[in-house]
Protein backbone atom coordinates (compact mmCIF):
# COMPACT_ATOMS: atom_id res chain seq x y z
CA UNK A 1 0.00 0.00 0.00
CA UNK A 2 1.41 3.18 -0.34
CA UNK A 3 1.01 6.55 1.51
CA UNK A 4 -0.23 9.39 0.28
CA UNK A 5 0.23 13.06 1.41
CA UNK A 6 -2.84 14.59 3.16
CA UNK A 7 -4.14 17.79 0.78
CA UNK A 8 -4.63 21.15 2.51
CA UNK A 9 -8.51 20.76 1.85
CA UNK A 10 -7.77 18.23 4.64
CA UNK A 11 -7.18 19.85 7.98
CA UNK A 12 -8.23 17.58 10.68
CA UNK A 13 -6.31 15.12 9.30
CA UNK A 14 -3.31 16.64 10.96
CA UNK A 15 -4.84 15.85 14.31
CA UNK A 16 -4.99 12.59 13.69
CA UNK A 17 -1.84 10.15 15.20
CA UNK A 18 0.46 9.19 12.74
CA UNK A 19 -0.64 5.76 13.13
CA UNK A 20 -4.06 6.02 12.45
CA UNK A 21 -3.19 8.93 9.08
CA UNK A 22 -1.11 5.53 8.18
CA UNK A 23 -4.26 2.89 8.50
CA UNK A 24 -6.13 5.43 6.49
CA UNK A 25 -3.62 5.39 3.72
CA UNK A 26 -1.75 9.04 4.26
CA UNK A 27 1.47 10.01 5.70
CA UNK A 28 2.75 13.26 6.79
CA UNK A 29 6.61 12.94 7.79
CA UNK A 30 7.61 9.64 6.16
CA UNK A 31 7.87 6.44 7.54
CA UNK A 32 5.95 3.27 6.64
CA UNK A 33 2.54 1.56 7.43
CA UNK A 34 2.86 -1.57 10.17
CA UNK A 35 0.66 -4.23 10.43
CA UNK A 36 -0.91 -4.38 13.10
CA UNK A 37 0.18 -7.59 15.65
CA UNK A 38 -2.18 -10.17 16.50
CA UNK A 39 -2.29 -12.17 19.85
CA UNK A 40 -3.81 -14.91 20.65
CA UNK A 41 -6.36 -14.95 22.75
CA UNK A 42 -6.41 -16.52 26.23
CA UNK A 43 -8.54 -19.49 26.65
CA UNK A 44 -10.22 -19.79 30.23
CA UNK A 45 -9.26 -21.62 33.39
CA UNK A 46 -8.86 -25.25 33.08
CA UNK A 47 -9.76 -27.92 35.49
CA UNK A 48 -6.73 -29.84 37.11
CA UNK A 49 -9.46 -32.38 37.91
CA UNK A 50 -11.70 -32.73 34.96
CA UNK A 51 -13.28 -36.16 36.59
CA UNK A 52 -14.42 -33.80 39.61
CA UNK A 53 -15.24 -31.20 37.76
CA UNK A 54 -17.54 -33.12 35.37
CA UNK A 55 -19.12 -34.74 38.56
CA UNK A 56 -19.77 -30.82 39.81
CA UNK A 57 -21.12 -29.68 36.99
CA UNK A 58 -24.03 -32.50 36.91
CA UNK A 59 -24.56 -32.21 39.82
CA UNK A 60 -24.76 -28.17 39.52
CA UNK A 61 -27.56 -28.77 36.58
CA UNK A 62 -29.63 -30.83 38.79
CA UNK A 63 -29.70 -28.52 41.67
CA UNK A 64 -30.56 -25.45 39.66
CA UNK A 65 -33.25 -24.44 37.78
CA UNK A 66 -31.05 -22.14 35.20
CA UNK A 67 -27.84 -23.41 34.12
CA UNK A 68 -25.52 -21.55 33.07
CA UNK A 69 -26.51 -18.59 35.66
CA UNK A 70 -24.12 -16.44 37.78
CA UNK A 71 -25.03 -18.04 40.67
CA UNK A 72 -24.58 -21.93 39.43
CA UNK A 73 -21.66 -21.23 38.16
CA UNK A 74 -20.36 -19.51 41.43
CA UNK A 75 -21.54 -22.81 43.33
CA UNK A 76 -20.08 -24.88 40.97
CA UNK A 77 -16.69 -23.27 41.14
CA UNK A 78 -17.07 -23.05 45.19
CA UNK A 79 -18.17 -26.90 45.71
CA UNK A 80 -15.35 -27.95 43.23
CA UNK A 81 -12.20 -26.33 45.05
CA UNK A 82 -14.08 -26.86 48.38
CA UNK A 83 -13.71 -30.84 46.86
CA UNK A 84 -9.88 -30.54 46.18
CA UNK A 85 -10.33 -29.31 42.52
CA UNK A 86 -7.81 -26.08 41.37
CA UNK A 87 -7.83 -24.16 38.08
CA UNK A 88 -4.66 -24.02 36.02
């Protein structure tokens, strides 16, 4: 892609960062468009006991009405490390 020099007609384009003037395709005082880095996203917590966990989370779906909810997901999380389970 290359960069373009903003015309006068143009004057909040100054005010823009440089980095953004670059996305759009302009460039006031050289330099070069970057690409912008991706990460990857984190996955949750994991289960260091998925047996346990598994065992929880039945058991959480019985005892509530709504599952997934706030609150059965709280007790499910509380009753599983109250059990010996941890999160990696």
């Amino acid at each position: 892609m290359t960069l373009k020099a903003p015309t006068p007609k143009q004057v909040g384009l100054k005010k823009l960062p440089t980095s953004v003037r670059n996305k759009m395709g302009y460039l006031k005082k050289g330099g070069s468009v970057t690409k912008k880095k991706t990460t990857k996203k984190k996955s949750g917590s994991k289960p260091t006991n998925p047996k346990l966990y598994a065992a929880v989370k039945a058991e959480a779906k019985r005892k509530f009405k709504v599952y997934p909810s706030a609150y059965a997901n709280a007790w499910l999380v509380r009753t599983y490390k109250k059990r010996g389970g941890g999160y990696k």
